[in-house]
N, C-alpha and C. Protein backbone atom coordinates (compact mmCIF):
# COMPACT_ATOMS: atom_id res chain seq x y z
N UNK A 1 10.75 16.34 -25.10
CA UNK A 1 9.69 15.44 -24.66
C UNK A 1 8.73 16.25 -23.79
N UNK A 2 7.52 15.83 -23.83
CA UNK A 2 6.61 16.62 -23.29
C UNK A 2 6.15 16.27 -21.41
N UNK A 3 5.72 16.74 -21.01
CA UNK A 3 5.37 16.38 -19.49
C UNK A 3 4.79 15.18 -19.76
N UNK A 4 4.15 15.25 -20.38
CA UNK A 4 2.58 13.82 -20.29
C UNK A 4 3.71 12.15 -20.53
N UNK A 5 4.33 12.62 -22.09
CA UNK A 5 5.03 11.06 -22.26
C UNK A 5 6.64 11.07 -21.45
N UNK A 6 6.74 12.28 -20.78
CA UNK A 6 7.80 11.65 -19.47
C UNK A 6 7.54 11.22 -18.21
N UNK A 7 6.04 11.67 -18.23
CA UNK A 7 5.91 10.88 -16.70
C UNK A 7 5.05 9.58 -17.38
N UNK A 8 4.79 9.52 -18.12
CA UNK A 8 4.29 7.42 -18.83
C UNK A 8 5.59 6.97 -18.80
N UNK A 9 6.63 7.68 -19.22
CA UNK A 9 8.10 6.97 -19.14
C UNK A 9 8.71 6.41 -18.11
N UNK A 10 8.05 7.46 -17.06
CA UNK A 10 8.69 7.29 -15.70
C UNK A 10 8.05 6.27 -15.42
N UNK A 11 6.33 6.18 -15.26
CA UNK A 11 5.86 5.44 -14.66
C UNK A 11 6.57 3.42 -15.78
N UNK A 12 6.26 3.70 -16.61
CA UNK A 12 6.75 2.96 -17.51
C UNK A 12 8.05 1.86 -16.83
N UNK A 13 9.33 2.82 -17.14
CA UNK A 13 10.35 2.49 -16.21
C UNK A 13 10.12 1.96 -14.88
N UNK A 14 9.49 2.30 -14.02
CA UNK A 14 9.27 1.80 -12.82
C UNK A 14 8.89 1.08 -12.30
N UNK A 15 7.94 0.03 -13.77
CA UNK A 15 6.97 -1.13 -13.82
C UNK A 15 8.32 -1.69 -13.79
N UNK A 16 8.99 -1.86 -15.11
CA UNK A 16 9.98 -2.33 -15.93
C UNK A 16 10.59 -2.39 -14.49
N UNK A 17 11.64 -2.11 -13.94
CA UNK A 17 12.23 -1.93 -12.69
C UNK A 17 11.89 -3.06 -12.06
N UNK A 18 10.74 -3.43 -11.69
CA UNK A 18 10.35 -3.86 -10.51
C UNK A 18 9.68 -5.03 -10.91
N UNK A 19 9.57 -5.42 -12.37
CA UNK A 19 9.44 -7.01 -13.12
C UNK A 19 10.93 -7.57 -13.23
N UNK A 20 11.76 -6.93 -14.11
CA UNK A 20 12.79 -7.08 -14.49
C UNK A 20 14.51 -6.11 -13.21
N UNK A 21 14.47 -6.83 -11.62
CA UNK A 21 14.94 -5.78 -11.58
C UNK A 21 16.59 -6.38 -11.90
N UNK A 22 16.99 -7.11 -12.49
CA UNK A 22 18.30 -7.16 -12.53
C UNK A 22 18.81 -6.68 -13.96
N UNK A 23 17.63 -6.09 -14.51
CA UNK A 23 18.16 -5.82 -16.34
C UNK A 23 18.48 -4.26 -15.80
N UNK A 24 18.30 -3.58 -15.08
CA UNK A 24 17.79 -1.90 -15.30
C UNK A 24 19.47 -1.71 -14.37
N UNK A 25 20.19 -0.98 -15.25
CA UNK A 25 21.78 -0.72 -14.45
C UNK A 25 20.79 0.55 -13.34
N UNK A 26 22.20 1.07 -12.79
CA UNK A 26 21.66 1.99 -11.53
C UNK A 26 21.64 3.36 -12.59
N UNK A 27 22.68 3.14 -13.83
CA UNK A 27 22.73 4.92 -14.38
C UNK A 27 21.37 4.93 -15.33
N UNK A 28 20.63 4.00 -15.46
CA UNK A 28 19.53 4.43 -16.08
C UNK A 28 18.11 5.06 -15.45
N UNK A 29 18.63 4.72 -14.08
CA UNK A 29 17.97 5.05 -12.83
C UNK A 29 18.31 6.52 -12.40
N UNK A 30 19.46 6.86 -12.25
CA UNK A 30 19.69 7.66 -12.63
C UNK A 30 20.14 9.24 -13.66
N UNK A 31 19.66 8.40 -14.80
CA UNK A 31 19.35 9.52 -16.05
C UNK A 31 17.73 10.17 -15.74
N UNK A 32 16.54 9.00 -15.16
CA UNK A 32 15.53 9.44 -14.96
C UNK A 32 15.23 10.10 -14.15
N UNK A 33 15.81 10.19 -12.70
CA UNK A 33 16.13 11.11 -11.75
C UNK A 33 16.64 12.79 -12.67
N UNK A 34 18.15 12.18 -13.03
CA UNK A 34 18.57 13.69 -13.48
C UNK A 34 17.68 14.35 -14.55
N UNK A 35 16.87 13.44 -15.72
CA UNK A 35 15.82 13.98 -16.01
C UNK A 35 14.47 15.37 -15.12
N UNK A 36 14.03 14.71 -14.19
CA UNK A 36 13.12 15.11 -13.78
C UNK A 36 13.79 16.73 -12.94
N UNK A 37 14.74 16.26 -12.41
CA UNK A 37 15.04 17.52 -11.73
C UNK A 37 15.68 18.82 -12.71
N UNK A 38 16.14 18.40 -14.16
CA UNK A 38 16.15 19.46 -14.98
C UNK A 38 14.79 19.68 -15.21
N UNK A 39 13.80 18.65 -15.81
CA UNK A 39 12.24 19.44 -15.92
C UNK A 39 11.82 20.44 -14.88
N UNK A 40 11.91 20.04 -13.95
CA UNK A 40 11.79 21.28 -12.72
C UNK A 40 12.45 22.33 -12.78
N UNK A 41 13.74 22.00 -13.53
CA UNK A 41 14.51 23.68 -13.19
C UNK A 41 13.80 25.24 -13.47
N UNK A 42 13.41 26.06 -12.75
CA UNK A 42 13.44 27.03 -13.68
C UNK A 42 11.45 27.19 -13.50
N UNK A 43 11.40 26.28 -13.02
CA UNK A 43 9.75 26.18 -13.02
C UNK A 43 8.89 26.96 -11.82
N UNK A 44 9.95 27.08 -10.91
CA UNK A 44 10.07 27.91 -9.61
C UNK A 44 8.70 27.43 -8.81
N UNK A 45 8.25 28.02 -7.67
CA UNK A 45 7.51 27.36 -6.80
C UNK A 45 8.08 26.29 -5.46
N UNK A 46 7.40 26.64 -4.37
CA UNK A 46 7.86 25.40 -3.16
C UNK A 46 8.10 24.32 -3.54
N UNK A 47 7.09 23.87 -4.01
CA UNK A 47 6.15 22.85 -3.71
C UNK A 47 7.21 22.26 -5.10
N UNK A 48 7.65 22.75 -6.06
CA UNK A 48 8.52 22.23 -7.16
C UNK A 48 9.75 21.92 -6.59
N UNK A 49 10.60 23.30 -5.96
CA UNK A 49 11.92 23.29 -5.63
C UNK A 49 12.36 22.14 -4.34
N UNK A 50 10.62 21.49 -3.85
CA UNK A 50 11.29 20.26 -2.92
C UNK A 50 10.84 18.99 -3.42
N UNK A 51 10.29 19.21 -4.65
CA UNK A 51 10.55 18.17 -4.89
C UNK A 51 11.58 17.71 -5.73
N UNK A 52 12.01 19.13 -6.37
CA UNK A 52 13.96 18.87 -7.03
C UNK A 52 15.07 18.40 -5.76
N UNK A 53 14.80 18.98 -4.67
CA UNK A 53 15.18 19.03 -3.28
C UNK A 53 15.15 17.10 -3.22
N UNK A 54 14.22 16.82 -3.01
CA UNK A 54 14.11 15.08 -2.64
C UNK A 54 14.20 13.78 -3.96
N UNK A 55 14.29 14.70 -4.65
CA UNK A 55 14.82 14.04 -5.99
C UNK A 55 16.62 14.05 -6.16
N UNK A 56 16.90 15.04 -5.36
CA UNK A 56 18.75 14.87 -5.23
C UNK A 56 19.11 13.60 -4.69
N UNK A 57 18.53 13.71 -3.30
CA UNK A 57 18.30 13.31 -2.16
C UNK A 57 17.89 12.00 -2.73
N UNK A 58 17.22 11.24 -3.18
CA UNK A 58 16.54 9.85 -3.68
C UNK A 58 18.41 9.69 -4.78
N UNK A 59 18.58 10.50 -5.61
CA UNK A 59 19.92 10.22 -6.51
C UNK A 59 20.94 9.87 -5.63
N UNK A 60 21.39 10.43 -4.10
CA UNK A 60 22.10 9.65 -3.52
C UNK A 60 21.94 8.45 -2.89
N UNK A 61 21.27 8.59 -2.66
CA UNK A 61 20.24 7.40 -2.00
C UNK A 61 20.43 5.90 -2.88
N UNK A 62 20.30 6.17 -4.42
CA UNK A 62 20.42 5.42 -5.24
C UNK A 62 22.11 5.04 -5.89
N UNK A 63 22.61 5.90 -5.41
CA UNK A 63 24.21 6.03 -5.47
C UNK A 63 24.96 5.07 -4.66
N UNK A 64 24.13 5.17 -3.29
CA UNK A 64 25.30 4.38 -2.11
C UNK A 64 24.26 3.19 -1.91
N UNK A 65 23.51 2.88 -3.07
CA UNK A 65 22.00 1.56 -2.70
C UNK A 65 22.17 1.55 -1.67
N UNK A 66 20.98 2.60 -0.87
CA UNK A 66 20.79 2.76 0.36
C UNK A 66 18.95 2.58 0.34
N UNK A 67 18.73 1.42 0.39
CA UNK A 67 17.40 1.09 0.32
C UNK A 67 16.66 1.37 0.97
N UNK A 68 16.67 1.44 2.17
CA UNK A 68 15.74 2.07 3.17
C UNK A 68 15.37 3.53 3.02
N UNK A 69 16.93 4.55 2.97
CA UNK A 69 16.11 5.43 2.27
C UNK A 69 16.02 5.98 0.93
N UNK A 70 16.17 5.32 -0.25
CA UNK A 70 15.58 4.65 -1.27
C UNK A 70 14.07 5.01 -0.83
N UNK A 71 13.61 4.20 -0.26
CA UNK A 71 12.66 3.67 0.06
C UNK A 71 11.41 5.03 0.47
N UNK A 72 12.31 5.32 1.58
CA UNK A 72 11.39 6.59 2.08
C UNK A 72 11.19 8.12 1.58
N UNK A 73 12.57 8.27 0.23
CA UNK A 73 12.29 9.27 -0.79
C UNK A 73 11.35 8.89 -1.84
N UNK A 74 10.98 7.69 -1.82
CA UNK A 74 9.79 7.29 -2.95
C UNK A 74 8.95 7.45 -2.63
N UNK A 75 8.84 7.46 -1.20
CA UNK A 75 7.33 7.32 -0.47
C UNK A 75 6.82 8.67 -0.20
N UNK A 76 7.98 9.73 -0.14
CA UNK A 76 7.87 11.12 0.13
C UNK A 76 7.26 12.03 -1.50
N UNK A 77 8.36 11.15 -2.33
CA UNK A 77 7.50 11.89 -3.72
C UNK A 77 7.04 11.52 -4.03
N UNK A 78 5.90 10.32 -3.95
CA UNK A 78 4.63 9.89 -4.31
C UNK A 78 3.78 10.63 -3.92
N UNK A 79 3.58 10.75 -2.19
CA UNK A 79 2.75 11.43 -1.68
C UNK A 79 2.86 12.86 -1.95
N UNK A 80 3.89 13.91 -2.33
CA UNK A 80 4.05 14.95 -2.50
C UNK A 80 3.74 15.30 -4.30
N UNK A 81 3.70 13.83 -4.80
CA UNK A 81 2.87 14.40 -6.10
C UNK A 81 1.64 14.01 -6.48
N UNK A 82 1.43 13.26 -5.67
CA UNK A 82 -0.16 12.90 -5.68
C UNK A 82 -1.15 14.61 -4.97
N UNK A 83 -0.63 14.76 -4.08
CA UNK A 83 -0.58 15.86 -3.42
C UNK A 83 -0.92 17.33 -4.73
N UNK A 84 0.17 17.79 -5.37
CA UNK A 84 0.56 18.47 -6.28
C UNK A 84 -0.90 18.14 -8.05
N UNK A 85 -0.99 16.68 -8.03
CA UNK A 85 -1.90 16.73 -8.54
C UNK A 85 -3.24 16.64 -8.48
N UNK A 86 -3.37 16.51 -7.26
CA UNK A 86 -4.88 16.99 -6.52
C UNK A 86 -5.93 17.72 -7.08
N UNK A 87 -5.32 19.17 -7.58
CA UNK A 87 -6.19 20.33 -8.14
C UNK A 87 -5.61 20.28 -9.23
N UNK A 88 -5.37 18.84 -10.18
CA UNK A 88 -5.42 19.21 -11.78
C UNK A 88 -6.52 18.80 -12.54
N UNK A 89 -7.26 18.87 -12.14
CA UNK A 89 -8.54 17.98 -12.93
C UNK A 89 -8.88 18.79 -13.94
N UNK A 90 -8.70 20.26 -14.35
CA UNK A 90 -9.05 20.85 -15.18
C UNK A 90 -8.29 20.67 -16.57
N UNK A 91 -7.22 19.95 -16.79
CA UNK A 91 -6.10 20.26 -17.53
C UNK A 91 -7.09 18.66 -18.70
N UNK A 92 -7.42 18.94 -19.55
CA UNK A 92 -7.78 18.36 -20.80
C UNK A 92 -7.03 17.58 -21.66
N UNK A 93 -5.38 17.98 -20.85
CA UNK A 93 -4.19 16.52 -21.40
C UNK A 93 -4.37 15.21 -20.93
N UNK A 94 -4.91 15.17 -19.64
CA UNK A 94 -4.77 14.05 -18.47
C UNK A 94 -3.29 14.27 -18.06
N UNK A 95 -3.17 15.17 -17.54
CA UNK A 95 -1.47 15.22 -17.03
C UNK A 95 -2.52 15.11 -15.47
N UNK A 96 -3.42 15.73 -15.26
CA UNK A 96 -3.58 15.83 -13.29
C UNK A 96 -3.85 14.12 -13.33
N UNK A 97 -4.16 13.13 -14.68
CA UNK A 97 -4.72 11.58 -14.26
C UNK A 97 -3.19 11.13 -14.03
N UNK A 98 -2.33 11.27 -14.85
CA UNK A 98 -0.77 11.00 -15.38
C UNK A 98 -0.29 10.98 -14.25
N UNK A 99 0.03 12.33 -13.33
CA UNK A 99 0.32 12.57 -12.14
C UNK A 99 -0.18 11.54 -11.16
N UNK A 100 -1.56 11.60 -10.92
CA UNK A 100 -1.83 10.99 -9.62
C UNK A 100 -1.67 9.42 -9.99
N UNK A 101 -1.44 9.10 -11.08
CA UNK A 101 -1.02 7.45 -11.64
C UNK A 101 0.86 7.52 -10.77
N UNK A 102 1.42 8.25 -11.20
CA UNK A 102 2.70 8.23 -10.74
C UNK A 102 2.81 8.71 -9.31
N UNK A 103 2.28 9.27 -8.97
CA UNK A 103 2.15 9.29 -7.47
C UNK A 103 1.79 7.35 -6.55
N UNK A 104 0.77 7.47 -6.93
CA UNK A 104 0.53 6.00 -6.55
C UNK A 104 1.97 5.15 -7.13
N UNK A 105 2.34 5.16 -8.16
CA UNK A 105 3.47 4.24 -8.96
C UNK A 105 4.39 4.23 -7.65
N UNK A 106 4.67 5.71 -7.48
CA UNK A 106 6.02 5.90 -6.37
C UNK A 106 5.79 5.60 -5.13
N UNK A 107 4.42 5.45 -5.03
CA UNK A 107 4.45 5.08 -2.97
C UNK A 107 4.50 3.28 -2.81
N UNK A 108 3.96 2.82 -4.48
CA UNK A 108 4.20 1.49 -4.90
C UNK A 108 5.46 0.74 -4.93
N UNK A 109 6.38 1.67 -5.43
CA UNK A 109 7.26 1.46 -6.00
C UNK A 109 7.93 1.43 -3.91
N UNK A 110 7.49 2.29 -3.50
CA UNK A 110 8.25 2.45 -1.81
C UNK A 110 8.35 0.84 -1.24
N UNK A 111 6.67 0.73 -0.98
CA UNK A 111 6.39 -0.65 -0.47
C UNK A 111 7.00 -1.65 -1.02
N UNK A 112 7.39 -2.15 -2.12
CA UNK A 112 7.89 -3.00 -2.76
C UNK A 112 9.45 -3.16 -2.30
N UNK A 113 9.98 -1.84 -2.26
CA UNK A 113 11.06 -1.61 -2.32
C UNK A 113 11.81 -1.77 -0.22
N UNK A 114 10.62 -1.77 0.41
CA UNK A 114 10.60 -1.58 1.65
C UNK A 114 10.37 -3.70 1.68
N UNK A 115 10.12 -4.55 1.05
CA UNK A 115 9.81 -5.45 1.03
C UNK A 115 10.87 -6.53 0.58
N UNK A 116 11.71 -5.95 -0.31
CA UNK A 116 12.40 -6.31 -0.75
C UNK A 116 14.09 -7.06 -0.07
């Protein structure tokens, strides 16, 4: 799968999530997590390796439904990929639009989740 239709997936899922949240088990929540942090593997960079770093970190989080911080690892990788896609405007896929859509999704996905 390519970058572009895994982060529509993600964002996708996350709608889905948060209409429907009693259909979505926790391991499908967590396949998309363990997803993302293999896409990162290997990709090297800071600014990558923390966000594999807070993507662990959000998987336990989601392990012991610990909502609060749940809550504040969503809010951390929203802003840290909104961040990250800042200077993609050049890329002719729409992966830098893709990105800063899922950035917003995840600080969305925080508040909601901080509300809840």
């Amino acid at each position: 799968m390519d970058n572009a239709a895994r982060i529509e997936q993600t964002i996708q899922g996350i709608y889905d999530t948060f209409d429907n949240p009693r259909q979505h088990p926790v391991d499908a929540g967590l396949g998309y997590i363990d997803g993302w942090i293999q896409a990162l593997d290997g990709l090297g960079g800071s600014a990558l390796t923390g966000l594999q770093t807070e993507l662990r970190n959000l998987r336990a989080h989601v392990e012991r439904d610990d909502r609060p911080a749940m809550a504040a690892s969503l809010q951390l990788l929203g802003q840290e990929t909104a961040r990250i896609a800042h200077d993609l405007h050049s890329f002719t896929d729409g992966t830098g639009d893709q990105l800063r859509h899922l950035g917003q999704t995840l600080v969305t996905a925080a508040g909601n989740l901080k509300m809840s």
